[in-house]
C-alpha atoms as a PDB file:
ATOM      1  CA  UNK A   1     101.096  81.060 107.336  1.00  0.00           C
ATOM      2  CA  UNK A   2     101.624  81.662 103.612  1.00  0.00           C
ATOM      3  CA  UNK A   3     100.020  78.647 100.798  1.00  0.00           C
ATOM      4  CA  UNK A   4     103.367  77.405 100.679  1.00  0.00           C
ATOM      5  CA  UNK A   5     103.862  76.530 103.888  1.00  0.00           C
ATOM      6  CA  UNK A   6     107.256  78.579 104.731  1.00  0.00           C
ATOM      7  CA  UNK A   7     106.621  80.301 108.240  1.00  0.00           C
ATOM      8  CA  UNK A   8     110.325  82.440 108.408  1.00  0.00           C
ATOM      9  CA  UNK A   9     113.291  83.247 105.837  1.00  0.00           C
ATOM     10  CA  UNK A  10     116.543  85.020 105.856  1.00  0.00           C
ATOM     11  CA  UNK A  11     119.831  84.923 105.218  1.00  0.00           C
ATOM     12  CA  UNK A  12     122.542  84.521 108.024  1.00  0.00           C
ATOM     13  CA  UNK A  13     126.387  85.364 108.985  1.00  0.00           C
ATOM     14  CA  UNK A  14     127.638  83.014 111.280  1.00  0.00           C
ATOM     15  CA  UNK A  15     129.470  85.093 114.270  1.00  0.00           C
ATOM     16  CA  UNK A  16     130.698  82.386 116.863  1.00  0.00           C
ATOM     17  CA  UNK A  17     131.068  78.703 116.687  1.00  0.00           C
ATOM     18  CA  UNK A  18     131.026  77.035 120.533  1.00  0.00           C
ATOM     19  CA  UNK A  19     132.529  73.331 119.637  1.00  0.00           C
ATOM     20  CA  UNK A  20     133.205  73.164 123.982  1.00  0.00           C
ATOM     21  CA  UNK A  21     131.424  71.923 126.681  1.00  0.00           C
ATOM     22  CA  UNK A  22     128.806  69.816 124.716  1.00  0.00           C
ATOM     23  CA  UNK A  23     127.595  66.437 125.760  1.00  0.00           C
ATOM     24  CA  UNK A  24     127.655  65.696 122.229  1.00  0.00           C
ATOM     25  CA  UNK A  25     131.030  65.607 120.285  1.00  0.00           C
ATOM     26  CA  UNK A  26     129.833  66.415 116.875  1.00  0.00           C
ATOM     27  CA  UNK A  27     127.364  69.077 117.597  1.00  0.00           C
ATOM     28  CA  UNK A  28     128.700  72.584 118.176  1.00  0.00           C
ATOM     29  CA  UNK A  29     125.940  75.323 118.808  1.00  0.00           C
ATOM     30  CA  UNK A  30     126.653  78.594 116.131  1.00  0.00           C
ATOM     31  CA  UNK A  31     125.542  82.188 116.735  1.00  0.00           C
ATOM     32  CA  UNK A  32     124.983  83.854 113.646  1.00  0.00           C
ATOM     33  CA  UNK A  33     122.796  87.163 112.883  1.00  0.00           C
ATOM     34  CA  UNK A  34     120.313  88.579 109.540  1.00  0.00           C
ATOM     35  CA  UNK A  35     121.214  92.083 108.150  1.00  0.00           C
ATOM     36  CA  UNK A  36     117.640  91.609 106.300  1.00  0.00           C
ATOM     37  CA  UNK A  37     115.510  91.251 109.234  1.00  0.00           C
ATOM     38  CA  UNK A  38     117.640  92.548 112.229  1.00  0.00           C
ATOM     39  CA  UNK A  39     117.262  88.570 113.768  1.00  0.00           C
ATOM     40  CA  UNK A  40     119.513  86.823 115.886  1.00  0.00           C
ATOM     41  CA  UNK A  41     120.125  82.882 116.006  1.00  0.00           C
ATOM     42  CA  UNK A  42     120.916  80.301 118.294  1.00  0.00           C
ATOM     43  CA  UNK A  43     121.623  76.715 116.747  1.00  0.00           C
ATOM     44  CA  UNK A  44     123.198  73.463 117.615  1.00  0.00           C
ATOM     45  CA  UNK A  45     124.183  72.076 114.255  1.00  0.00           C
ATOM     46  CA  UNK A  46     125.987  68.837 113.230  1.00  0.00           C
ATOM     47  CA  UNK A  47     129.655  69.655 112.066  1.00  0.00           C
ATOM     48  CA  UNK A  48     130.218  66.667 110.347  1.00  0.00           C
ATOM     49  CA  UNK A  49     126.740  66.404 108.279  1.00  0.00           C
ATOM     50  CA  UNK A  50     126.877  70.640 107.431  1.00  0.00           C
ATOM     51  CA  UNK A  51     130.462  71.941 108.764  1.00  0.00           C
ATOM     52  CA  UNK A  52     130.272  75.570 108.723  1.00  0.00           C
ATOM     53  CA  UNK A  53     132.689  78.162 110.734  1.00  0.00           C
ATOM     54  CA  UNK A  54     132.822  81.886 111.582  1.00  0.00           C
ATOM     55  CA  UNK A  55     132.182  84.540 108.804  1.00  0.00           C
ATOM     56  CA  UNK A  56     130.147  81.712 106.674  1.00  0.00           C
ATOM     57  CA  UNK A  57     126.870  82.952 105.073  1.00  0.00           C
ATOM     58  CA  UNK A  58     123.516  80.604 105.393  1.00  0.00           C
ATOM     59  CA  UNK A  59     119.849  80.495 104.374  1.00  0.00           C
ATOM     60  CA  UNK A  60     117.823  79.457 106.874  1.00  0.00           C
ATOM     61  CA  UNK A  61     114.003  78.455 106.139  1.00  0.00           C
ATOM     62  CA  UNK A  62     111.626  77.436 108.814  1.00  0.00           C
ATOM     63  CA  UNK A  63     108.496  75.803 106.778  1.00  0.00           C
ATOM     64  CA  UNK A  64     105.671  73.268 108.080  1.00  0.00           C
ATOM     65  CA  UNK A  65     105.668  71.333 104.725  1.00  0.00           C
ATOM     66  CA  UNK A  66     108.200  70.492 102.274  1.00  0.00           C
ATOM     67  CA  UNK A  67     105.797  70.071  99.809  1.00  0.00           C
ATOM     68  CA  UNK A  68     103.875  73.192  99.414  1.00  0.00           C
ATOM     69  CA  UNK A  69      99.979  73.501  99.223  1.00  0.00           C
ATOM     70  CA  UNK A  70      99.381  69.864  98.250  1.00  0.00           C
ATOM     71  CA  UNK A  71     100.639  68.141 101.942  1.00  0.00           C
ATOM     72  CA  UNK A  72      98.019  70.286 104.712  1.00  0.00           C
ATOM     73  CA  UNK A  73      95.376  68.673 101.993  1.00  0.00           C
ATOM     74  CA  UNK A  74      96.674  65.479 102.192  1.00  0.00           C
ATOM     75  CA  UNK A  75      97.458  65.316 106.004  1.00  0.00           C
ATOM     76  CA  UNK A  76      93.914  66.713 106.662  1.00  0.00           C
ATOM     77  CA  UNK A  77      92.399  63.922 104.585  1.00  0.00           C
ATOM     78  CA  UNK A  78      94.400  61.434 107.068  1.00  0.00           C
ATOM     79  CA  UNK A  79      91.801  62.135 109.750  1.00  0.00           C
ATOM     80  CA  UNK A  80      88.170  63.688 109.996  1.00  0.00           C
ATOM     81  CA  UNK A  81      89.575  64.995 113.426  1.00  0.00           C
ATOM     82  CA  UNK A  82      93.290  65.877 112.230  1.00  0.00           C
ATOM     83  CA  UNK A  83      95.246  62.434 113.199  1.00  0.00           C
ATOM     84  CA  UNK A  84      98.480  61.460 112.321  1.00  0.00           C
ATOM     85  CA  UNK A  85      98.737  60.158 108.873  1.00  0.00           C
ATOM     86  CA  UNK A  86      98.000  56.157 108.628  1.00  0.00           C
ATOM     87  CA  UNK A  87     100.653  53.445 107.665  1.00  0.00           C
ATOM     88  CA  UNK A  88      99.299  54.070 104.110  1.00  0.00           C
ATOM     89  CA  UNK A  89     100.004  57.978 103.605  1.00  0.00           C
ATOM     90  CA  UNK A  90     103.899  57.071 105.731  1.00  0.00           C
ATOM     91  CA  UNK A  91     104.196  54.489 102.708  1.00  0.00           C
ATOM     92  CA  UNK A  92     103.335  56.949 100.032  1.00  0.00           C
ATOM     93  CA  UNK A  93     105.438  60.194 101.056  1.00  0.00           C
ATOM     94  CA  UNK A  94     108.958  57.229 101.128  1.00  0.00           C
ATOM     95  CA  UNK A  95     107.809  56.426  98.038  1.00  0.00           C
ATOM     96  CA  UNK A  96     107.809  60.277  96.395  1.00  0.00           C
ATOM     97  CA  UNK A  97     111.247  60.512  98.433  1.00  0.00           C
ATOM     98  CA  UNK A  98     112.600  57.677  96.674  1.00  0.00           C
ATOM     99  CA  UNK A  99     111.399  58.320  93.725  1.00  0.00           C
ATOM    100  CA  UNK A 100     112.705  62.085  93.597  1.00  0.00           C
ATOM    101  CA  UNK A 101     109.795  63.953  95.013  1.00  0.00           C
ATOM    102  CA  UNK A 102     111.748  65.996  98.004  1.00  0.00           C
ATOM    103  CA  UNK A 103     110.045  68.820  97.854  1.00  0.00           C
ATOM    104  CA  UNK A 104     111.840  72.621  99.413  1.00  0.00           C
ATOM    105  CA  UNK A 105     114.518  69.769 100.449  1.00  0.00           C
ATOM    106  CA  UNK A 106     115.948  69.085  97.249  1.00  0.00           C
ATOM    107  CA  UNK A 107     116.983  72.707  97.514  1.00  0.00           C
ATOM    108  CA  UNK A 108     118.778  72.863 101.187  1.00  0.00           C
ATOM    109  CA  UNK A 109     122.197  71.187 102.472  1.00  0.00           C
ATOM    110  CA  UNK A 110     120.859  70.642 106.268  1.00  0.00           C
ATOM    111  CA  UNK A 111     117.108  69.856 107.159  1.00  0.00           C
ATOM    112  CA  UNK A 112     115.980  68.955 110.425  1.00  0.00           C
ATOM    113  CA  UNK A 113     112.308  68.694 111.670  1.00  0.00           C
ATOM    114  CA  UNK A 114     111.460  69.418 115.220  1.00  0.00           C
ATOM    115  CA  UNK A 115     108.699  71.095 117.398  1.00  0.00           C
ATOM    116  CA  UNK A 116     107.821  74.501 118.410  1.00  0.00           C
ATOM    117  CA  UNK A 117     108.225  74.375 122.244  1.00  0.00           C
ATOM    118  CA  UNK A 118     108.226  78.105 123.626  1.00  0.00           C
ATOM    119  CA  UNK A 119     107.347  81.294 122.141  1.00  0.00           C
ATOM    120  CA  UNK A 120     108.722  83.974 124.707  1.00  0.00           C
ATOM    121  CA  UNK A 121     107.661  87.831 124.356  1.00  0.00           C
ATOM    122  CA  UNK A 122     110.143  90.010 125.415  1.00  0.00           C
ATOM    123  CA  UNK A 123     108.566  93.096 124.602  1.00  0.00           C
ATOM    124  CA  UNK A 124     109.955  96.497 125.144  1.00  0.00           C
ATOM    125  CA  UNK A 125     110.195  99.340 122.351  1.00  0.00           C
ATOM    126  CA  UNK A 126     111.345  96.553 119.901  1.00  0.00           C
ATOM    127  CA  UNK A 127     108.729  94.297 120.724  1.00  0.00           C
ATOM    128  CA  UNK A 128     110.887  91.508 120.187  1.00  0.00           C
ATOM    129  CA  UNK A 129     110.081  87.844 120.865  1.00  0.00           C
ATOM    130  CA  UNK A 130     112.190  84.577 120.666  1.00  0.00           C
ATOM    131  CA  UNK A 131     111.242  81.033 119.632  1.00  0.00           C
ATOM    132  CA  UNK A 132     112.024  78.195 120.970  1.00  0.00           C
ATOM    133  CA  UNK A 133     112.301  75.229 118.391  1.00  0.00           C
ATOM    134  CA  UNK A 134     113.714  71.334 119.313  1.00  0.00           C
ATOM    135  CA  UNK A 135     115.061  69.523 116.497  1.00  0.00           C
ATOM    136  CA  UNK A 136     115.548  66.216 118.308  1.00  0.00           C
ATOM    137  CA  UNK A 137     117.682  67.475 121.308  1.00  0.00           C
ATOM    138  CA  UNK A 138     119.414  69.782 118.873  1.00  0.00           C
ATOM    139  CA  UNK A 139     118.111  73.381 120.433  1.00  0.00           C
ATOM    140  CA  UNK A 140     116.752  76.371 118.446  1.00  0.00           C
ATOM    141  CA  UNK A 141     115.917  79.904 119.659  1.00  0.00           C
ATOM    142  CA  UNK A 142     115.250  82.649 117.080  1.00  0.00           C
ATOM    143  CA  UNK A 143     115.047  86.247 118.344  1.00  0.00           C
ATOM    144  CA  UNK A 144     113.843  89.468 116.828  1.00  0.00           C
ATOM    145  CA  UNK A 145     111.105  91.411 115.925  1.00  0.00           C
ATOM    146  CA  UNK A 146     107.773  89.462 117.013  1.00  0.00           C
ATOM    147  CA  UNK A 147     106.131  90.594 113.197  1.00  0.00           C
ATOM    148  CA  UNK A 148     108.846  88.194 111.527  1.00  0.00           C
ATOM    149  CA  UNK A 149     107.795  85.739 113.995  1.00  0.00           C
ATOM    150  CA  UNK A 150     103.651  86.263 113.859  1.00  0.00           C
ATOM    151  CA  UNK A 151     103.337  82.656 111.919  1.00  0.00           C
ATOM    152  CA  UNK A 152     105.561  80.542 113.842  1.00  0.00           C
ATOM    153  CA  UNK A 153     102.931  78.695 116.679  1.00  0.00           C
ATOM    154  CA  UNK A 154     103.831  76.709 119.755  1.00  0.00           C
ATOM    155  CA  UNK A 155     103.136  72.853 119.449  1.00  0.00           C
ATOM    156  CA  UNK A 156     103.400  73.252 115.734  1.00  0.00           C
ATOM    157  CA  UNK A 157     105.842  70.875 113.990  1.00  0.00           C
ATOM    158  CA  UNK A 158     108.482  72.629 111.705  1.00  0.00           C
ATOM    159  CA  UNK A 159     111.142  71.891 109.343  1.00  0.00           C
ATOM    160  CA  UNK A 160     114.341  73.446 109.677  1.00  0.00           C
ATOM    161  CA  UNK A 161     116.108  73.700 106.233  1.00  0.00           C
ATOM    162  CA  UNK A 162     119.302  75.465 105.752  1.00  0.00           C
ATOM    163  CA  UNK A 163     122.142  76.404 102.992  1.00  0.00           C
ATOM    164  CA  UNK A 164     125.437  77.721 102.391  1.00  0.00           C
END
């Protein structure tokens, strides 16, 4: 993982939007691919929050912190043994949100934050892999080249932040 905390980055086309046969009305699930990295995506997406369609370009940035360096410290100082942050340190990060502080988010249209639930290695002469990532119910998978991938880790939480 780099010291600021972003685990993947690239820049997408969106190729198909599916709006049918979802349990959900407002979620549609988009394929899109990266000329950059040769990477293929796989996201359900709110339409009505971040409407996007066919042909539409996106940044996509998968990072574990929004606020760089500074939050591992922080979070690590929660616990002697790496527990969840107390009432205290909850209090203090809606504080810097109200107050301004939002970190890589201030920079994105769409963030999520979900959990890394499946890292799959397909192998092959590519040695490609996909990743698995749940955003709340809203599904993930990220496939390509397992070097562009090396940082992501399952059981890891991650936020999703994206951009037109």
């Amino acid at each position: 993982m780099s010291a600021d905390g972003k685990l993947f980055d690239d820049l997408f086309t969106v190729t198909t939007l599916d709006k049918g046969g979802k349990k959900f009305d407002r979620v549609s699930r988009i394929e899109a691919t990266s000329s950059g990295l040769a990477m293929s995506m796989t996201l359900d997406i709110n339409m009505d929050l971040f409407p996007l369609g066919p042909g539409d370009r996106i940044t996509v940035l998968l990072a574990s912190t929004l606020h760089g360096a500074e939050e591992p410290k922080k979070a690590a100082a929660a616990g002697a043994d790496g527990d969840a942050l107390g009432e205290d340190d909850v209090e203090d990060r809606r504080e810097a949100w109200r107050g301004g502080d939002e970190g890589l988010a201030a920079d994105y249209d769409y963030v999520t934050y979900g959990k890394i639930y499946k890292f799959e290695d397909i192998g092959g002469a590519e040695k490609d892999a996909t990743v698995y990532i749940s955003f709340g119910g809203l599904l993930m998978a990220l496939r390509g080249n397992y070097r562009h991938l090396s940082n992501i880790v399952v059981g890891d939480n991650v936020y999703c932040l994206i951009r037109k």
